[in-house]
Protein backbone atom coordinates (compact mmCIF):
# COMPACT_ATOMS: atom_id res chain seq x y z
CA UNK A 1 0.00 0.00 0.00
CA UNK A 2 1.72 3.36 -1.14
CA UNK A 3 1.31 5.71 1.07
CA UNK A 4 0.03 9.33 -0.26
CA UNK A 5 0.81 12.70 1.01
CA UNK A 6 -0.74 16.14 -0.41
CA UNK A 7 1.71 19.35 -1.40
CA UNK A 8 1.12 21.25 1.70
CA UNK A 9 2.21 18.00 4.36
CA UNK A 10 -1.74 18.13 6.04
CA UNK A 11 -3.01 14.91 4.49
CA UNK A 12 -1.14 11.41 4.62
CA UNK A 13 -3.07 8.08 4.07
CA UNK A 14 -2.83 4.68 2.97
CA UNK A 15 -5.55 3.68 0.65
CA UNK A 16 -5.92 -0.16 -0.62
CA UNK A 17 -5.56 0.32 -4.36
CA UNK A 18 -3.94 3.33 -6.38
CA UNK A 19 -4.97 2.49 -9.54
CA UNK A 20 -3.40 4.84 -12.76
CA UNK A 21 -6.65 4.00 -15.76
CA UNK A 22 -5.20 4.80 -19.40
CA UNK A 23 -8.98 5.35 -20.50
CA UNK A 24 -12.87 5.98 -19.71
CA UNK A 25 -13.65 1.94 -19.71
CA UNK A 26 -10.88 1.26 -17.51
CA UNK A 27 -12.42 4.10 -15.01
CA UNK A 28 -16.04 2.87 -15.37
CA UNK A 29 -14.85 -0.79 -14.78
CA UNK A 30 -13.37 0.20 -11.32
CA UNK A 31 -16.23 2.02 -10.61
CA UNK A 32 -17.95 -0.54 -11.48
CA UNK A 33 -16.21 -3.40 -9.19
CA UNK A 34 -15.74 -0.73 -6.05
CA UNK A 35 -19.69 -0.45 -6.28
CA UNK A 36 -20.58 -4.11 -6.00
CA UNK A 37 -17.79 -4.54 -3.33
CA UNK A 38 -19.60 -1.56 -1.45
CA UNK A 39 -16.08 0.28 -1.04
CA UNK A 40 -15.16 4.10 -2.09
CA UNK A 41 -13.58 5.59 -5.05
CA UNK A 42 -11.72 9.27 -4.91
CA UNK A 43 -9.30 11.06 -7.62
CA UNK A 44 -6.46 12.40 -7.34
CA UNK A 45 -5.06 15.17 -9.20
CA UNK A 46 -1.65 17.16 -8.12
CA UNK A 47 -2.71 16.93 -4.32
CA UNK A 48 -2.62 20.48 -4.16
CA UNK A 49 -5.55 20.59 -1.70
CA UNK A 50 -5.43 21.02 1.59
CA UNK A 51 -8.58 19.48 3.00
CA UNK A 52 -9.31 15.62 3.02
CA UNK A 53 -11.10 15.74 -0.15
CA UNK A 54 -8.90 12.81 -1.85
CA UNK A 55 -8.76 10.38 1.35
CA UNK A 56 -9.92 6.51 1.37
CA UNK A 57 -9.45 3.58 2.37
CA UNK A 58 -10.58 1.32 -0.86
CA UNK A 59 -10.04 2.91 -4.43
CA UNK A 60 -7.61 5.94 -4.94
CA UNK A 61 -7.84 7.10 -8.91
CA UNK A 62 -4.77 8.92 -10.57
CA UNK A 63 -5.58 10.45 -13.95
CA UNK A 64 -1.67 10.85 -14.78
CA UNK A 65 -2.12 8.71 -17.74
CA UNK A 66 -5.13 10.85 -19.21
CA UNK A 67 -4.13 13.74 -20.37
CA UNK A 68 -3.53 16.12 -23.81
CA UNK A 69 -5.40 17.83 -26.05
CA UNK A 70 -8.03 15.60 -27.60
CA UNK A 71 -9.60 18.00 -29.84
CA UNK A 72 -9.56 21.84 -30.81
CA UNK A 73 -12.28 23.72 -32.08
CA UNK A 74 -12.73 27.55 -33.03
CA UNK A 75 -12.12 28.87 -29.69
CA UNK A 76 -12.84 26.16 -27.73
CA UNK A 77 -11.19 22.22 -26.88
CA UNK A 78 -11.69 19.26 -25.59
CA UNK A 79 -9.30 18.51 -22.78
CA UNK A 80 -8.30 14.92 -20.79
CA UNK A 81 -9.29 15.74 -17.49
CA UNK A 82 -6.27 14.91 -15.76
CA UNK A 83 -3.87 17.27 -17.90
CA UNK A 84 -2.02 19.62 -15.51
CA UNK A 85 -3.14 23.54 -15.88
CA UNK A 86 0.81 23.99 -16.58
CA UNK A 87 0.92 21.73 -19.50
CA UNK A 88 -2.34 22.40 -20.94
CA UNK A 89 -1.31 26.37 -21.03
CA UNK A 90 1.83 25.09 -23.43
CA UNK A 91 -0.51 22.88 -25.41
CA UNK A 92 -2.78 25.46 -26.27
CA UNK A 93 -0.24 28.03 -27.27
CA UNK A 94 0.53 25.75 -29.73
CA UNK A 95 -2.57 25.61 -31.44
CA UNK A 96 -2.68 29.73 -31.18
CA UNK A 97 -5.13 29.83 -28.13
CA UNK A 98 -5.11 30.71 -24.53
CA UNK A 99 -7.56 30.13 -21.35
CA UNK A 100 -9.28 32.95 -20.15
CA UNK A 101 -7.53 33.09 -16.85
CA UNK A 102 -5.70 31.00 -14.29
CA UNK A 103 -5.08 30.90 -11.31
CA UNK A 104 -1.25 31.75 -9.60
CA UNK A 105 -0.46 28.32 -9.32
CA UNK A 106 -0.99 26.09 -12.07
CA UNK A 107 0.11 22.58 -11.06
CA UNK A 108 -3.60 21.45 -10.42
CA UNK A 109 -4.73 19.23 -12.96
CA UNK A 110 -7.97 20.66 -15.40
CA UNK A 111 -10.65 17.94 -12.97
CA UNK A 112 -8.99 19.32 -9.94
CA UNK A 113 -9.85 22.67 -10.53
CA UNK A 114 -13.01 22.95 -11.53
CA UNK A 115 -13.85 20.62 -8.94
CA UNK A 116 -12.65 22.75 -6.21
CA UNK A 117 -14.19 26.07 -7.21
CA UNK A 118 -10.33 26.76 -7.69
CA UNK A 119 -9.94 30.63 -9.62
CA UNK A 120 -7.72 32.90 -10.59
CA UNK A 121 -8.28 37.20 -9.86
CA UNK A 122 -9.87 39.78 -12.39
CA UNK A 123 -13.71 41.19 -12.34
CA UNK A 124 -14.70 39.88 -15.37
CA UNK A 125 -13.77 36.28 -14.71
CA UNK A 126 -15.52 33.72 -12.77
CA UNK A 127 -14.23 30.53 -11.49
CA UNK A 128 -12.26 28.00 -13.64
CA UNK A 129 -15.15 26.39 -13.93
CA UNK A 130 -16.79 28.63 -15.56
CA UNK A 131 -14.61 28.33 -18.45
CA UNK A 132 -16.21 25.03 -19.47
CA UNK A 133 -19.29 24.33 -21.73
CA UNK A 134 -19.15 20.54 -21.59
CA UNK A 135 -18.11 17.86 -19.02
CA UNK A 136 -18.25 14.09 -19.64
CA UNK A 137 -17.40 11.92 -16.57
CA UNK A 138 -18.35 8.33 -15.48
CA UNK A 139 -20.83 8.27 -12.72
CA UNK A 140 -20.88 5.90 -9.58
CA UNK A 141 -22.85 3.13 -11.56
CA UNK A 142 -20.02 3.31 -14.44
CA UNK A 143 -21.80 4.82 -17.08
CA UNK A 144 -20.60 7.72 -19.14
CA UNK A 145 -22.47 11.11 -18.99
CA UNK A 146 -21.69 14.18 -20.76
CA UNK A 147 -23.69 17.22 -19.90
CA UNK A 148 -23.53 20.73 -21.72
CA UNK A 149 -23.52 24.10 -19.57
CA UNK A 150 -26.99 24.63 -20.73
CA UNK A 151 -28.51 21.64 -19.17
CA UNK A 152 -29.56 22.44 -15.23
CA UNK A 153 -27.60 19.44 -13.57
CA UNK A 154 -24.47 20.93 -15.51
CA UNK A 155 -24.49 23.83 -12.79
CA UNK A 156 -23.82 21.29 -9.77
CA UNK A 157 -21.44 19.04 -11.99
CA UNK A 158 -19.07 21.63 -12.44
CA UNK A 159 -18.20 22.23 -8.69
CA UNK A 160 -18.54 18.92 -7.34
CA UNK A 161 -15.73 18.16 -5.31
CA UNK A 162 -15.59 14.88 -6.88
CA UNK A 163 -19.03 13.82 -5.64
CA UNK A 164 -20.84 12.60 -8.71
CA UNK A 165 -18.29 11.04 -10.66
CA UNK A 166 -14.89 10.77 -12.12
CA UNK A 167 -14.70 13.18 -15.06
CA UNK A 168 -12.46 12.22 -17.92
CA UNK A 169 -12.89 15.41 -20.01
CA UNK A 170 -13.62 18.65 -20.11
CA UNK A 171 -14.70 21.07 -23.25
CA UNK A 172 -13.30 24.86 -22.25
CA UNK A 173 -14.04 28.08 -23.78
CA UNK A 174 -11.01 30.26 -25.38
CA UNK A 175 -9.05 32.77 -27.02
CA UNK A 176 -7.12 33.58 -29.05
CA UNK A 177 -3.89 33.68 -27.82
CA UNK A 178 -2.27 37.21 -25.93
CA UNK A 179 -0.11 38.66 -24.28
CA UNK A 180 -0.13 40.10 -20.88
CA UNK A 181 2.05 42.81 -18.95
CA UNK A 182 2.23 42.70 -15.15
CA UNK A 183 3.21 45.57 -13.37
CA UNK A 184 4.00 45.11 -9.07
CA UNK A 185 4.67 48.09 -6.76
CA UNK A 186 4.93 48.72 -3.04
CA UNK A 187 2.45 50.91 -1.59
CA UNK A 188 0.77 51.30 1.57
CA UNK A 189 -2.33 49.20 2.47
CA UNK A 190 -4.17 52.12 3.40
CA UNK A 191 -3.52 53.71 0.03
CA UNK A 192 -4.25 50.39 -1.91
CA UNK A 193 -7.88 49.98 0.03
CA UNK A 194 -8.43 53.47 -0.39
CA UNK A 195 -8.50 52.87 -4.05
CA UNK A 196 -9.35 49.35 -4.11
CA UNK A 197 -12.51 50.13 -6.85
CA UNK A 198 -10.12 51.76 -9.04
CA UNK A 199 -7.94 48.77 -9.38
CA UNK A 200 -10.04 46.22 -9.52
CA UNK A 201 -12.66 48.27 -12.28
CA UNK A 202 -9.88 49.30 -14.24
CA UNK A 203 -7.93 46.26 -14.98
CA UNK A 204 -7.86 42.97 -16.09
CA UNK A 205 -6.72 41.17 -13.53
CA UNK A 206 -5.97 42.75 -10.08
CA UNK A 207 -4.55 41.43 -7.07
CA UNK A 208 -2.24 42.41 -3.62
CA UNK A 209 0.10 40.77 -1.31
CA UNK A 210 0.30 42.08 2.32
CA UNK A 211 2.83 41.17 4.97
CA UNK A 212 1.52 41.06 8.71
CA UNK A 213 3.02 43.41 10.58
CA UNK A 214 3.64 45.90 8.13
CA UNK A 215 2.01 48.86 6.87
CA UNK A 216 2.88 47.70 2.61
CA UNK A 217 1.45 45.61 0.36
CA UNK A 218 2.12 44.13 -3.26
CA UNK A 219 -0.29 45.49 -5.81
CA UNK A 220 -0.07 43.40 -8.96
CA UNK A 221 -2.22 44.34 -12.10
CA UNK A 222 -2.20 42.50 -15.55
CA UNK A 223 -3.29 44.33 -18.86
CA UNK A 224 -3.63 42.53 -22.34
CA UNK A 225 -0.91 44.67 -24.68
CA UNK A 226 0.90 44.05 -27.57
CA UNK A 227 4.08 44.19 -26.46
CA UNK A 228 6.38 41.42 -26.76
CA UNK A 229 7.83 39.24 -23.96
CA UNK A 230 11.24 40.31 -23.02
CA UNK A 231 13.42 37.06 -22.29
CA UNK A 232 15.55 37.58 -19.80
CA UNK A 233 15.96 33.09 -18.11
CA UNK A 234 19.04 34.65 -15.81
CA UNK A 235 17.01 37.55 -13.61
CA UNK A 236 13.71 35.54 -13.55
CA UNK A 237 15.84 32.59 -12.22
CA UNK A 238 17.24 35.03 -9.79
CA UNK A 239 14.28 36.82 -8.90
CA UNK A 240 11.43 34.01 -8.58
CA UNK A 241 14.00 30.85 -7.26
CA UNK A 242 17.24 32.78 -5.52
CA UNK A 243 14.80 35.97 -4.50
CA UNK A 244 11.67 34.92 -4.08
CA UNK A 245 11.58 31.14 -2.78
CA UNK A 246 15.11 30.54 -1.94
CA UNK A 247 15.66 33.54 0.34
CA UNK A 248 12.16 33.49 1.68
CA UNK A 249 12.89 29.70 2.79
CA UNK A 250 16.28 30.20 4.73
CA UNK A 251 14.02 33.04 6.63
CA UNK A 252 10.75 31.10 7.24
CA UNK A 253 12.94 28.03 8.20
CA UNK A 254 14.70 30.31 10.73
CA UNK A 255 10.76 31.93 12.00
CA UNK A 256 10.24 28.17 12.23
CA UNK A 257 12.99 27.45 14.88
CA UNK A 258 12.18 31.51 16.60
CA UNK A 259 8.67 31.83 15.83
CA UNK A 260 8.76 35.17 18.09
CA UNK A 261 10.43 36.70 15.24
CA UNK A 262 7.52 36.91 13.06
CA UNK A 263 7.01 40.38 13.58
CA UNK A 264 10.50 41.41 12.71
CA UNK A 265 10.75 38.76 9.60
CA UNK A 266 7.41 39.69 7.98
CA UNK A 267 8.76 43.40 8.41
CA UNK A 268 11.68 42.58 6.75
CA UNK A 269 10.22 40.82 3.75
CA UNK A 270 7.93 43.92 3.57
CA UNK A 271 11.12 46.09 3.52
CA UNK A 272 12.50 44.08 0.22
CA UNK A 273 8.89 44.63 -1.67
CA UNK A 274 10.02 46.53 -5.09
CA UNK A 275 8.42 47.48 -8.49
CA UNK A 276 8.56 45.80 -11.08
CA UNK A 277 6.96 45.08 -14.71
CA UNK A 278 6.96 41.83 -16.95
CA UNK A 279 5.23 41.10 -20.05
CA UNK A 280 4.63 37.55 -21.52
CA UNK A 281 2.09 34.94 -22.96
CA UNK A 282 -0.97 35.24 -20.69
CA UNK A 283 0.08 30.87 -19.63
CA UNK A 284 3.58 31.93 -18.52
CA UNK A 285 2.66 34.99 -16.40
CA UNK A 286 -0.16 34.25 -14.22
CA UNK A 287 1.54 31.73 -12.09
CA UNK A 288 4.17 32.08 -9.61
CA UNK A 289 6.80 29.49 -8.94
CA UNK A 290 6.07 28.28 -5.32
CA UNK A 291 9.02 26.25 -3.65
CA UNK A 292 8.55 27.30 -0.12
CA UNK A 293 5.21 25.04 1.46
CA UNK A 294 2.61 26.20 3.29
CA UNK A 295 -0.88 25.83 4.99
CA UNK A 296 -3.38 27.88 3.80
CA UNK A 297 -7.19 28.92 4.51
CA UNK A 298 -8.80 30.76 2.16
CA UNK A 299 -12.48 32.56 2.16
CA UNK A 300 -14.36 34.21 -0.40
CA UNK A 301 -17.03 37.18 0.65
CA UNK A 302 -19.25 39.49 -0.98
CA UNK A 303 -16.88 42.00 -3.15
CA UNK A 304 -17.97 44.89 -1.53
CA UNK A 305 -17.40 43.64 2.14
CA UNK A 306 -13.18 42.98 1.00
CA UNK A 307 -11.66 46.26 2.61
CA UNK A 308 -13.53 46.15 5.58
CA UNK A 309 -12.31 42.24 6.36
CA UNK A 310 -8.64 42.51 5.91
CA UNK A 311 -8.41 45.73 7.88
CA UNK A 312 -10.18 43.35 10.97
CA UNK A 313 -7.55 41.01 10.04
CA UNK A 314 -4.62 43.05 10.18
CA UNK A 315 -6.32 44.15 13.81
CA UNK A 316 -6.43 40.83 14.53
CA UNK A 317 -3.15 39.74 13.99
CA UNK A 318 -1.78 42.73 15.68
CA UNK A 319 -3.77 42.26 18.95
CA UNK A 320 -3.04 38.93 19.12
CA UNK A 321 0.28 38.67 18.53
CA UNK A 322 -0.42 36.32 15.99
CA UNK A 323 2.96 34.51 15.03
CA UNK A 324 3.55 34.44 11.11
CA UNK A 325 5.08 36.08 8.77
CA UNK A 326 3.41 34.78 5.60
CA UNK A 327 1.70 37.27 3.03
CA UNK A 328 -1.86 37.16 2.82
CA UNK A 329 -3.30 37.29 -1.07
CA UNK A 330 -6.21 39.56 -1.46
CA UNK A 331 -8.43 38.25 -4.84
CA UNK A 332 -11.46 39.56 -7.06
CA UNK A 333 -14.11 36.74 -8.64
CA UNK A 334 -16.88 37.53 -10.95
CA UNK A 335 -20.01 35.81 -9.39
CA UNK A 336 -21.47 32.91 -11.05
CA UNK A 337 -24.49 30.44 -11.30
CA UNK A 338 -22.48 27.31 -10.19
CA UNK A 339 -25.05 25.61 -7.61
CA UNK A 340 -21.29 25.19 -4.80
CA UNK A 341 -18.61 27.78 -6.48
CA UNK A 342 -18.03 30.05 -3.15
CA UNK A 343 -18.85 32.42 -5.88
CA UNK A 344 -22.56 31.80 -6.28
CA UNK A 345 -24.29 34.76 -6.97
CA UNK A 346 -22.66 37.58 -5.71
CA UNK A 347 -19.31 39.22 -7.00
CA UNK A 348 -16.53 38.04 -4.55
CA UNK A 349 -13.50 38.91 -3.10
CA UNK A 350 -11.43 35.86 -1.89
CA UNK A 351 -8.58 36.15 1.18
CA UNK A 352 -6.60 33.74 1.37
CA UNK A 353 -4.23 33.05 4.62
CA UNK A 354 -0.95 31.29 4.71
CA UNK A 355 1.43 29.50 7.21
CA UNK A 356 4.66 28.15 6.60
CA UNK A 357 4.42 24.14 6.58
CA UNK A 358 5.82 22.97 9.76
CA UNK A 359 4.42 26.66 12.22
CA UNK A 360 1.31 25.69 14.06
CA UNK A 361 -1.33 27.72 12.52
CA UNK A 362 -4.57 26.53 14.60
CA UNK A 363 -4.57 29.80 16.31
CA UNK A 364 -4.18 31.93 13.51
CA UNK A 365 -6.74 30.25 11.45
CA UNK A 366 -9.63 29.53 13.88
CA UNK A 367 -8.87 33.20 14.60
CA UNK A 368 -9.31 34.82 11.28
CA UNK A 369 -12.26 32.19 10.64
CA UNK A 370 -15.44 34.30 12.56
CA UNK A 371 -14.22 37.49 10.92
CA UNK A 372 -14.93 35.85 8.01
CA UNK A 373 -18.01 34.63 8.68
CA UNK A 374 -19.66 37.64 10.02
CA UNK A 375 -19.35 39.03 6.68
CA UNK A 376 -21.36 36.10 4.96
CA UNK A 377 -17.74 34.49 4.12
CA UNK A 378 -17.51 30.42 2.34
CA UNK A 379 -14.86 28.54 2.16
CA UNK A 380 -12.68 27.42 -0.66
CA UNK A 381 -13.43 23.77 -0.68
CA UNK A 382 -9.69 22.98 -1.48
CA UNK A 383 -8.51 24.94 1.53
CA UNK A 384 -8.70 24.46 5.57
CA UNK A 385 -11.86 25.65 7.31
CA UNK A 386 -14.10 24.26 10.43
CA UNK A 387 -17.40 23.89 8.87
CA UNK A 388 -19.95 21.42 8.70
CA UNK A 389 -23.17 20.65 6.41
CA UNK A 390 -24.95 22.44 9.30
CA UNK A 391 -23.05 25.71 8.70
CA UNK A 392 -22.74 25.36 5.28
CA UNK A 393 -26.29 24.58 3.64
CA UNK A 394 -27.71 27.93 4.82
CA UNK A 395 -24.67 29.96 2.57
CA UNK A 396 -25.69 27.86 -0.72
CA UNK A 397 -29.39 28.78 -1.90
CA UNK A 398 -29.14 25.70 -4.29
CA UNK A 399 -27.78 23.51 -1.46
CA UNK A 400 -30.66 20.67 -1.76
CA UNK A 401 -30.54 21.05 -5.86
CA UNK A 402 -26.82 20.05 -5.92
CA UNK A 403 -28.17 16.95 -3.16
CA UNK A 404 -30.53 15.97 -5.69
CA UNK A 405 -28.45 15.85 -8.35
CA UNK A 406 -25.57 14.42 -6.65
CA UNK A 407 -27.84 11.60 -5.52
CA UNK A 408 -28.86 10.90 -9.07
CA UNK A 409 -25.45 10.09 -10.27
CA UNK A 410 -24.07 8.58 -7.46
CA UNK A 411 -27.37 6.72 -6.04
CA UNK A 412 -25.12 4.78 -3.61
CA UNK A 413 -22.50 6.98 -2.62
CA UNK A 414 -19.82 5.48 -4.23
CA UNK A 415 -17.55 8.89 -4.92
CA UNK A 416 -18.53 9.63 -0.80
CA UNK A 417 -15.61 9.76 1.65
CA UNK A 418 -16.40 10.19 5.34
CA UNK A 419 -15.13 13.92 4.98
CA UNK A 420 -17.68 14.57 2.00
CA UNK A 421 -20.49 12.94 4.25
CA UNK A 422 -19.70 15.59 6.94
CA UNK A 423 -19.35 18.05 4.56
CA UNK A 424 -22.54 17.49 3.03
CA UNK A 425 -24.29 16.13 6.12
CA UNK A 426 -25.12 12.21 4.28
CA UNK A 427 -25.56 9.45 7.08
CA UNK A 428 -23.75 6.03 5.29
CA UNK A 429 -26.51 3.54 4.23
């Protein structure tokens, strides 16, 4: 039995099988056998969630094997589900085309995250998953379904959290290929909130880093030019790995061993915020090369309600001498129609909260958590929280919809861990 672990070190399990299908029949025939044996399938994709979405005992499905391009359309393609976000981004430039926006870290595979709710920043985009018109999968009695974003069930499919089936491929929305230039400065907080509509209205994509403890953030905006990308391998090598991780290591492995430094090294990292502008293809730019490991909870809440939360978390922190050093990322989502995206009907603004792997970050998190909820806050499904199907059916409108539908393609709860049964609240048969 191999035993799995998941990127940020909060998940380690043994399950019975780990089984790598090549195709659809090979899925639906474990399906299939884990049915009549009464036993659980999950998927997993790059493990880059930090909840216990992925965990059994009995089946554990890799989709390594599918991946690639299987066919491209005008503006649009069919994708294997389990191709990584990374790869697919290369793939696509190939063929002249580009995804509407991703996310900063793009080692999830395509199933992953639109399964998750998982998103990128930018007022005109939703989710990931609301990049796709058509998802086939295999449901818990093995047979293939493919629904279209226009039929209803289609709405609960797409953020599923693995629930209803396995899905083997996915039919996204595109463009043509661009360009995009990202300029990063170092301003105040204050001045950045102040201004936050500005920002957000007035460009593509918008986003800011803030350090605890200090009074700057990192405002990063991205703009579609036509400018073409400088390449310069030697200072991005120095800048994201030396810079960026490697530096930012040796001092969160040092706030590891002194964790009373926090103050002084989240300060410091403030201190060594500069400006700076890039321009490349719209794949290679919105992800950041992330080396150093964390913990992270993340919660999205009504757009409006953004400036007013992180200014109770930066009192929070403060009063309670709150030991990290670890930015916090401050993110704008279009709202959706997607019966579980966090982003369900309202414009959102998603914080997310980090802790260096290894720092205890129970405090911190169960901290920040009620600030979060007073202001009508849900969870990303991917990340830590402390909810329950008690707390969460009342913050989903559609909450019974995406029960019935689940139900339907899963009758016997095949896809249904014992976290997704608290999560949604199902008593095993």
């Amino acid at each position: 039995m191999a035993t799995i672990v998941n990127w940020g070190g909060t998940l380690s399990f043994k399950p019975a099988f780990v089984e790598y299908p090549q195709n659809e029949w090979q899925i639906a025939d474990i399906v299939k056998k884990a049915r009549s044996e009464g036993k659980t399938v999950r998927v997993v994709g790059a493990g880059h969630s930090w909840t216990p979405l992925i965990r059994t005992d009995d089946y554990l499905l890799s989709l390594d094997r599918i991946q690639g391009l299987i066919s491209v359309g005008n503006l649009s393609a069919w994708v294997a589900a389990g191709t990584r976000l990374k790869r697919l981004g290369a793939l696509l430039f190939e063929q002249g085309l580009a995804m509407e926006n991703l996310g900063d870290i793009d080692k999830q595979s395509v199933a992953g995250a639109l399964s998750t709710g998982t998103h990128g920043t930018g007022m005109s985009f939703g989710v990931i998953a609301t990049q796709a018109t058509e998802i086939s999968f295999i449901d818990g009695t093995g047979e293939k379904r493919t629904l279209r974003d226009s039929e209803p069930d289609f709405k609960s499919v797409a953020v599923s959290l693995g629930a209803m089936g396995v899905i083997t491929a996915v039919r996204l929305r595109l463009l043509p290929a661009y360009n995009l230039e990202c300029m990063k400065r170092k301003e105040k907080l204050d001045d950045t909130l102040a201004k936050i509509d500005d920002y957000r209205f007035n460009n593509r994509n918008f986003e800011f880093f803030w350090f605890p403890y200090s009074d700057y953030c990192a405002p990063k905006i991205f703009n579609v030019t036509d400018k073409q990308p400088i390449h310069r391998p030697l200072k991005k090598y120095l800048v994201d790995v030396i810079y960026e991780n490697g530096t930012f290591k040796l001092v969160s492995e040092i706030n590891r061993m002194a964790p009373s430094l926090s103050r002084y090294i989240s300060r410091m990292a403030s201190a060594g915020l500069s400006s700076m502008a890039e321009v490349h293809h719209s794949h290679k730019i919105y992800a950041t090369p992330r080396y150093v490991r964390f913990v992270e909870m993340e919660y999205g809440v009504p757009a409006e309600e953004g400036p007013t939360v992180m200014q109770k978390i930066r009192r929070f922190i403060a009063q309670n001498h709150i030991r990290v050093h670890f930015p916090l990322e401050y993110r704008y989502v279009r709202g959706d129609d997607l019966t579980l995206s966090p982003a369900y009907g309202r414009d959102t603004v998603f914080i997310s909260c980090h802790m260096y792997k290894g720092m205890e970050y129970n405090r911190y998190f169960k901290g920040l958590e009620p600030i979060f909820l007073a202001h009508g806050g849900r969870p990303h499904w991917g990340k830590i929280h402390g909810l329950n199907a008690a707390d969460l059916k009342p913050k989903y409108p559609k909450w019974e919809e995406f029960m019935r539908v689940r139900e339907k393609y899963d009758p016997d709860g095949v896809f249904l861990n014992l976290y997704l049964r608290q999560l949604f609240g199902i008593v095993k048969k």
